[in-house]
Protein backbone atom coordinates (compact mmCIF):
# COMPACT_ATOMS: atom_id res chain seq x y z
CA UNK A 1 132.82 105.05 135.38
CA UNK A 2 129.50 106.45 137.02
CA UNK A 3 126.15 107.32 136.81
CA UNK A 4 127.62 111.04 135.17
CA UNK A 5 128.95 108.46 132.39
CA UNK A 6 125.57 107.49 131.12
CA UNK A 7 124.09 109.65 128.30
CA UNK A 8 120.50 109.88 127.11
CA UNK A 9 120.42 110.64 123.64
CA UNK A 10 117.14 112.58 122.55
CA UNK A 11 114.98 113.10 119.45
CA UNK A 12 116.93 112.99 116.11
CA UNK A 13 120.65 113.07 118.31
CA UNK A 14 120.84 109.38 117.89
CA UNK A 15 120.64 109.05 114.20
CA UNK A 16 123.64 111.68 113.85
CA UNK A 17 124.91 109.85 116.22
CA UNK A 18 125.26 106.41 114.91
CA UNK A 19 123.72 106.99 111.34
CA UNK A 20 124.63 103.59 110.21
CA UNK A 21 122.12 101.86 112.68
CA UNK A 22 119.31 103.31 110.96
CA UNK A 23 120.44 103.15 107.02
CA UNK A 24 123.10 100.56 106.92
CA UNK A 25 126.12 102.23 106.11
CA UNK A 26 127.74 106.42 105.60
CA UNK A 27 128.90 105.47 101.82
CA UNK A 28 127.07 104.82 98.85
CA UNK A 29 124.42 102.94 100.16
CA UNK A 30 123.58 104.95 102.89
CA UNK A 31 123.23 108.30 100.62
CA UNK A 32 120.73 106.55 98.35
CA UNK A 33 118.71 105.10 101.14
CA UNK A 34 117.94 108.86 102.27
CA UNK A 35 116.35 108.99 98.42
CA UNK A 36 114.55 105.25 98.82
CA UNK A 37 112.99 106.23 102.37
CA UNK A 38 111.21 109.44 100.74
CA UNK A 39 109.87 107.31 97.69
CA UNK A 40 108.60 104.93 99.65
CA UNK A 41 106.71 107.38 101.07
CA UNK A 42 105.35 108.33 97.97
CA UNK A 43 104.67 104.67 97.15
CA UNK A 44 102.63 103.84 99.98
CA UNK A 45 100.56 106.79 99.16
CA UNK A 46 100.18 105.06 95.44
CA UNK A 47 99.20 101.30 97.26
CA UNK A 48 96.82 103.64 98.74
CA UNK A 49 95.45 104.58 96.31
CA UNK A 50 96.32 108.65 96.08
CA UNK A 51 99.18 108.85 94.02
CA UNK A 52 99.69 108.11 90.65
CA UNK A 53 103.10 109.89 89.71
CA UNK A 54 106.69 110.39 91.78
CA UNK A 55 109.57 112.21 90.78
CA UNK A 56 112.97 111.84 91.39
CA UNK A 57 115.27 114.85 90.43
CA UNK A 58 119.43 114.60 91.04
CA UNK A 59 120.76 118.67 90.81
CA UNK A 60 124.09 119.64 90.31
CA UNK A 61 124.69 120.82 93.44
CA UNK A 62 123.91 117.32 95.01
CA UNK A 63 120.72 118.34 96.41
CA UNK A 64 118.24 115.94 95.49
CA UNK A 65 114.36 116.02 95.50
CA UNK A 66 111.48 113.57 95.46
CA UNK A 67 108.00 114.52 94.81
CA UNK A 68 104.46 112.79 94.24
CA UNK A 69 101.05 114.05 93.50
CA UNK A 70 99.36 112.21 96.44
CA UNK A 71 97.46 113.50 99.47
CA UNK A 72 100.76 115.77 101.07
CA UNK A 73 101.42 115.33 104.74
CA UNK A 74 99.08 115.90 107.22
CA UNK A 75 99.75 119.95 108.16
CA UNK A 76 97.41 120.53 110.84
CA UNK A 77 98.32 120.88 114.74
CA UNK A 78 98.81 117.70 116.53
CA UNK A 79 96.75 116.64 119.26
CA UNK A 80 99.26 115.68 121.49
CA UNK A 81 102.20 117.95 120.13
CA UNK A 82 102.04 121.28 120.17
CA UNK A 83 103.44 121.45 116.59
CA UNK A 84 101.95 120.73 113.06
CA UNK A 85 101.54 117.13 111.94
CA UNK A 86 104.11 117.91 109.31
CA UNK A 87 106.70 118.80 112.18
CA UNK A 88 106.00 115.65 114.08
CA UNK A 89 106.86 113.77 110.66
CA UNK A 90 109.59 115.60 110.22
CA UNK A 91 111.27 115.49 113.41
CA UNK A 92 110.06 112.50 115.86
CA UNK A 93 111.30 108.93 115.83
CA UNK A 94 108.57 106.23 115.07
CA UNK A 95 106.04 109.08 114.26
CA UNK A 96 103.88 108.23 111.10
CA UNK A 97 100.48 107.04 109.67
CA UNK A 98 101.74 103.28 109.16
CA UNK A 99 101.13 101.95 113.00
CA UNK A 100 97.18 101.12 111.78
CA UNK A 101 95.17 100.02 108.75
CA UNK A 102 93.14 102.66 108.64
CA UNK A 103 95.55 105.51 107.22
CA UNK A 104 98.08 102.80 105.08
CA UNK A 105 96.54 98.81 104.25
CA UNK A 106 100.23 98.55 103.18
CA UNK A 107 103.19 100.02 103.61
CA UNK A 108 107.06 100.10 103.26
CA UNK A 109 110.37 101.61 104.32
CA UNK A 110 110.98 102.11 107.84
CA UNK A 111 107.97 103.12 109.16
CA UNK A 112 107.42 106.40 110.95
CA UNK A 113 111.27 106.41 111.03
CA UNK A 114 112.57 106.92 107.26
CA UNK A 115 111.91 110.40 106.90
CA UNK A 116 112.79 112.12 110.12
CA UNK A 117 116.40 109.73 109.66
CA UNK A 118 116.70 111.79 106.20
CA UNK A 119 116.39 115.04 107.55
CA UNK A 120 118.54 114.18 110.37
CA UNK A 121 120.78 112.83 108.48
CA UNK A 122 121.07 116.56 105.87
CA UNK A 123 122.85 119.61 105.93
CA UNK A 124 119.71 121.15 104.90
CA UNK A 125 116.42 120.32 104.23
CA UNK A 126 113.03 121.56 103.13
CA UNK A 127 109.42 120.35 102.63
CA UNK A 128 106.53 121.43 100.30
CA UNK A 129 103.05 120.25 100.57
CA UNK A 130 99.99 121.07 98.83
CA UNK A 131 96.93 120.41 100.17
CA UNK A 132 93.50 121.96 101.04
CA UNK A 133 94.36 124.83 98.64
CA UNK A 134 97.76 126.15 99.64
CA UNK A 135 100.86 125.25 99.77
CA UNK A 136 103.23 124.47 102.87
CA UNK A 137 106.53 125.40 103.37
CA UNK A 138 108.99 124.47 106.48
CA UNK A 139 113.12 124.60 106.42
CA UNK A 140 115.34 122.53 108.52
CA UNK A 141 119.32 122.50 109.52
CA UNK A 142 120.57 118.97 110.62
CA UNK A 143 116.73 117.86 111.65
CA UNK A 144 115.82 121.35 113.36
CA UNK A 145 113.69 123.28 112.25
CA UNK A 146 114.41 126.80 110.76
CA UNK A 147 110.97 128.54 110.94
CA UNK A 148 107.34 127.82 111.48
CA UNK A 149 104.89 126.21 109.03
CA UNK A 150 104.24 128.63 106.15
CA UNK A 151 102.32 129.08 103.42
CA UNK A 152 103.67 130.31 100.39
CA UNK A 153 100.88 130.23 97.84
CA UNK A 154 97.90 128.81 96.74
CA UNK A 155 97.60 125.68 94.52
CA UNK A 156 94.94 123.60 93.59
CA UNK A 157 96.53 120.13 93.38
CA UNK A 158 97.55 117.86 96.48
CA UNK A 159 101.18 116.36 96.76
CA UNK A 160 104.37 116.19 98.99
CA UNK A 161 107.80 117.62 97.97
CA UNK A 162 111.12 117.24 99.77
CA UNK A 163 114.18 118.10 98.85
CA UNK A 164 117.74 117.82 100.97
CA UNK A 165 121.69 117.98 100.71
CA UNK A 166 122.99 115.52 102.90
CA UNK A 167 125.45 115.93 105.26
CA UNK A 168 129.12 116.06 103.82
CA UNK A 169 130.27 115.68 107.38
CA UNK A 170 128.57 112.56 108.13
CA UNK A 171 128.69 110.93 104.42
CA UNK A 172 131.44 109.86 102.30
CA UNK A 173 130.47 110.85 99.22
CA UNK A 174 127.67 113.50 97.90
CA UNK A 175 127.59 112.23 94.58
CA UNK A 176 124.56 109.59 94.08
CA UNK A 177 124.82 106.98 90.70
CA UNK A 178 122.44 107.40 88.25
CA UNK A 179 122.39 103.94 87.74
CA UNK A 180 121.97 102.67 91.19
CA UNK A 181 118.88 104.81 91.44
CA UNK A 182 117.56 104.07 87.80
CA UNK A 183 117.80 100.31 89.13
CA UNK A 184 115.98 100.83 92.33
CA UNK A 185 112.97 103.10 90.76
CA UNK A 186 112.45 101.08 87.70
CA UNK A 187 111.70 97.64 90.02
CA UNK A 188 109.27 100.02 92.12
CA UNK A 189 107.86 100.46 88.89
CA UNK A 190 107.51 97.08 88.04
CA UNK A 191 105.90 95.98 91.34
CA UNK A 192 103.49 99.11 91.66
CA UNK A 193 101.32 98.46 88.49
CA UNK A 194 100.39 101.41 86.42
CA UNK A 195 102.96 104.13 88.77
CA UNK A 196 104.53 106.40 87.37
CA UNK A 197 108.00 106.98 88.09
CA UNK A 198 110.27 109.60 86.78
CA UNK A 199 114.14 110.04 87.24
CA UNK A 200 115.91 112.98 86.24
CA UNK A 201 119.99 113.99 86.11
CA UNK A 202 120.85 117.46 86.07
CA UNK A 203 124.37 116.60 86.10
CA UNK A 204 124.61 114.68 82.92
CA UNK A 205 120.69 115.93 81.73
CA UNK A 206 119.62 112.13 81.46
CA UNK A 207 116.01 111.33 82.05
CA UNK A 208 113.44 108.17 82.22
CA UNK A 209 110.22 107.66 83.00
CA UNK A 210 108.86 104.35 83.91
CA UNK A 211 105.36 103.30 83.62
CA UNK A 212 104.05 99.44 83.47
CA UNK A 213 100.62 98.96 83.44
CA UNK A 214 101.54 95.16 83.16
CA UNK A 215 102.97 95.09 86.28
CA UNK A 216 104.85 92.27 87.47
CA UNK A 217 103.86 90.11 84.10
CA UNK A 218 106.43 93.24 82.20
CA UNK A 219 108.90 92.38 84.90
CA UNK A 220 109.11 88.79 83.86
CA UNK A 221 109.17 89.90 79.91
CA UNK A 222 112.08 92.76 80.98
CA UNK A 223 114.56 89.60 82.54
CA UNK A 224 112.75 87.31 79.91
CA UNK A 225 114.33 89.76 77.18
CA UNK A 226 116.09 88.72 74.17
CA UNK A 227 115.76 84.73 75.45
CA UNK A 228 114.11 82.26 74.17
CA UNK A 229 111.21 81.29 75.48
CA UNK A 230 109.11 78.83 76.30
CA UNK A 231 106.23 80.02 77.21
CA UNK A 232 103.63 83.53 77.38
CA UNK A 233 103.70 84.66 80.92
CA UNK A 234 101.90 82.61 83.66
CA UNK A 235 100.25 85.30 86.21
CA UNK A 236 97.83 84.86 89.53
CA UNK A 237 96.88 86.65 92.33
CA UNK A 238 95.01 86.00 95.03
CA UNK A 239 94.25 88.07 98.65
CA UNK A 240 93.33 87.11 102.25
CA UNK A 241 92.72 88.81 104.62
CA UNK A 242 95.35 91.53 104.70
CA UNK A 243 97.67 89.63 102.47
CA UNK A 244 97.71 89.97 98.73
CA UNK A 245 99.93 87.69 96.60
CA UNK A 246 101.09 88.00 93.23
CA UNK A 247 103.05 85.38 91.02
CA UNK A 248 104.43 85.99 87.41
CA UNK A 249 106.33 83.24 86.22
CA UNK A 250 108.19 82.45 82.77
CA UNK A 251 110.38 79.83 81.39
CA UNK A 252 112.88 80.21 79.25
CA UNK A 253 115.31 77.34 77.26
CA UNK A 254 118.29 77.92 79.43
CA UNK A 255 119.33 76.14 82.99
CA UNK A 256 119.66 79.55 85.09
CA UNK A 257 117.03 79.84 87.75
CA UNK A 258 116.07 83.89 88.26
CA UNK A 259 113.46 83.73 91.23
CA UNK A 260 112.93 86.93 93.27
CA UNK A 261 110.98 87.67 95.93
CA UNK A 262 109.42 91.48 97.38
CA UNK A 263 107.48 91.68 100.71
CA UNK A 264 105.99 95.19 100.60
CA UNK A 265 108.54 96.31 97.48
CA UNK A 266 111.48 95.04 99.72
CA UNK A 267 113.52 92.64 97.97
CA UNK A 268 113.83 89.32 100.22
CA UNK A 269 117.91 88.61 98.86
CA UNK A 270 117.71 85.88 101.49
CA UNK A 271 114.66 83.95 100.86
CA UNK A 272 112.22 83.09 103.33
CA UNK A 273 109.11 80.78 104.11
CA UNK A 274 106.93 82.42 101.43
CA UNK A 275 110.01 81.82 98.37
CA UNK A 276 110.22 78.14 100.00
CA UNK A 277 106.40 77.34 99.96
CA UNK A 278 106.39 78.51 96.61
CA UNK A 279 109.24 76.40 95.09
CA UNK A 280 107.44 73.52 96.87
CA UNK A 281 104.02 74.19 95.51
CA UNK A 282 105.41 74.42 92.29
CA UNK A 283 107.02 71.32 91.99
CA UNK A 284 103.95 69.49 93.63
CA UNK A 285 101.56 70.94 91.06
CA UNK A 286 103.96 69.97 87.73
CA UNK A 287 103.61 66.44 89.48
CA UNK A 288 100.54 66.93 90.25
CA UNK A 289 99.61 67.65 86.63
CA UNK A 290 101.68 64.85 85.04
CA UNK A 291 100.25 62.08 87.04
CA UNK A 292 96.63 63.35 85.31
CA UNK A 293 97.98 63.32 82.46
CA UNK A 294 99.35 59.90 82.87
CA UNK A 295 102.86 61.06 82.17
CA UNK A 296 104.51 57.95 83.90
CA UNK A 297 107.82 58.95 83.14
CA UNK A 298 107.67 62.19 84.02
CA UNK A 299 108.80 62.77 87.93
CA UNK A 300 110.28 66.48 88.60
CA UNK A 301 112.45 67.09 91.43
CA UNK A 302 112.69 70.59 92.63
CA UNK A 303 115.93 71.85 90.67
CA UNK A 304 114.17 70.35 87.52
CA UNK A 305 111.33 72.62 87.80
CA UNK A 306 113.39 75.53 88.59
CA UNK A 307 115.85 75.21 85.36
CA UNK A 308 114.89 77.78 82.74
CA UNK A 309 113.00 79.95 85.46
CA UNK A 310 111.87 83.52 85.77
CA UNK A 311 109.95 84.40 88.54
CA UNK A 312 108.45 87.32 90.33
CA UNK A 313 106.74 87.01 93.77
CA UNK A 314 105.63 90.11 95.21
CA UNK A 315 103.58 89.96 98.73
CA UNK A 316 101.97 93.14 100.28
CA UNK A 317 100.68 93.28 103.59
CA UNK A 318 100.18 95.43 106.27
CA UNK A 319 103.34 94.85 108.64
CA UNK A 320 103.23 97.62 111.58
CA UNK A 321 107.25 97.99 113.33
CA UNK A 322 105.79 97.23 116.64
């Protein structure tokens, strides 16, 4: 064991290398996380305010695409690359608009990373953006490019298209569920107010589209449904600083508690401070309440005021990786 022993592995090498470092496993999961990294691209181009509709198309031949109408990725040369901006994306670790808040307030995914790990991560892959007037074209094999930056016609409208096969020899399984990713894109839905988000199977020619201009107050009706309940929807918001908050809460006559949490979209499984300080609040302001109300004999405990309850909390903020 020597010095001859120690590798140095560059640009996209590592991800091939150890794929499961960067999206958690080479099964199931995994191949759907190549989709979720794309649309949250497209999502943070909606929190932006530049995108109003994504697309999310399964073919038969297990290619799959994801497109948006927002601003398209950046395809002039890089200052400090002598490459388009597009290429940079496309190919460099940690390269993205996400590091500042001038380009994204908020953002998602795996910033600068989640896109250059999906086209490392295919067999093939190609991008099409339309912006200033034409449309973009570039190819890539296993994260390398095929060919230069090309245009390929002229188009009004402004968006980002990407569509890859993933590699067979690195994943177990080609075949992405329907249902896993009808799941996924409905919640972004739900938490993106007013999105629209469209998922379509050429394999079994099943379609949805997803729209909810109610936001995360139709999230709380959707797990509310066919219950009986107790009361309309209770929503606030409130932002500071960089932070924006948003609470929908319902109760229904059962004892199940259904409380979940989203930091940028993300689903917190595991909790945290902000699901902790809310539970507390909670139960301090029912208390709160009933002692103004002279309700003597009324004195919640936490798991009282959590019986019967649907919650949403969704928190977006601007959260850099370094």
């Amino acid at each position: 064991y020597g010095a001859k022993n120690i590798q140095v592995l560059e640009g996209l090498q590592a991800v091939r290398k150890r794929p499961a470092m960067y999206i958690g496993s080479v099964g199931l999961r995994g191949l759907h996380h190549l989709i979720y990294e794309a649309v949250d691209n497209s999502i943070d181009e909606a929190l932006a305010g530049h995108c109003t509709k994504v697309a999310v198309i399964i073919h038969k031949n297990n290619w799959a695409t994801i497109q948006d109408n927002g601003r398209g990725i950046p395809v002039d040369k890089h200052p400090k690359f002598n490459m388009s901006a597009l290429e940079v994306v496309m190919t460099k670790l940690h390269a993205g608009g996400k590091f500042d808040k001038n380009t994204y307030k908020v953002s998602g995914g795996l910033h600068g990373v989640g896109i250059s790990v999906a086209n490392a991560l295919s067999e093939k892959l190609y991008v099409e953006v339309k912006r200033g007037g034409n449309v973009y074209r570039q190819d890539y094999v296993m994260g390398k490019p095929t060919n230069k930056l090309t245009i390929i016609g002229q188009n009004s409208d402004t968006g980002t298209k990407v569509s890859f096969l993933a590699d067979k020899g690195i994943f177990e399984t080609l075949e992405y569920s329907y249902d896993t990713l009808l799941v996924r894109l409905r919640e972004l839905s739900f938490l993106n107010k007013g999105l629209e988000i469209k998922i379509t199977d050429e394999r079994n020619k099943k379609e949805r589209i997803f729209q909810y201009k109610g936001g995360i107050v139709s999230f709380v009706r959707y797990l509310n449904y066919k219950k009986e309940v107790l009361n309309d929807p209770i929503y606030f918001s409130k932002e500071v600083k960089d932070v924006k908050v948003e609470v929908a809460l319902q109760y229904n006559v059962g004892f199940v508690e259904g409380v979940f949490s989203f930091v940028n979209n993300i689903n917190t499984h595991d909790g945290g401070t902000h699901l902790v300080g809310f539970k507390t609040a909670l139960t301090r302001t029912l208390n709160n309440y009933a002692e103004r109300m002279k309700m003597k004999d009324v004195k919640l405990s936490s798991m009282d005021v959590r019986e019967g309850l649907i919650g949403i909390i969704s928190i977006k903020m601007h959260s850099p990786q370094f």
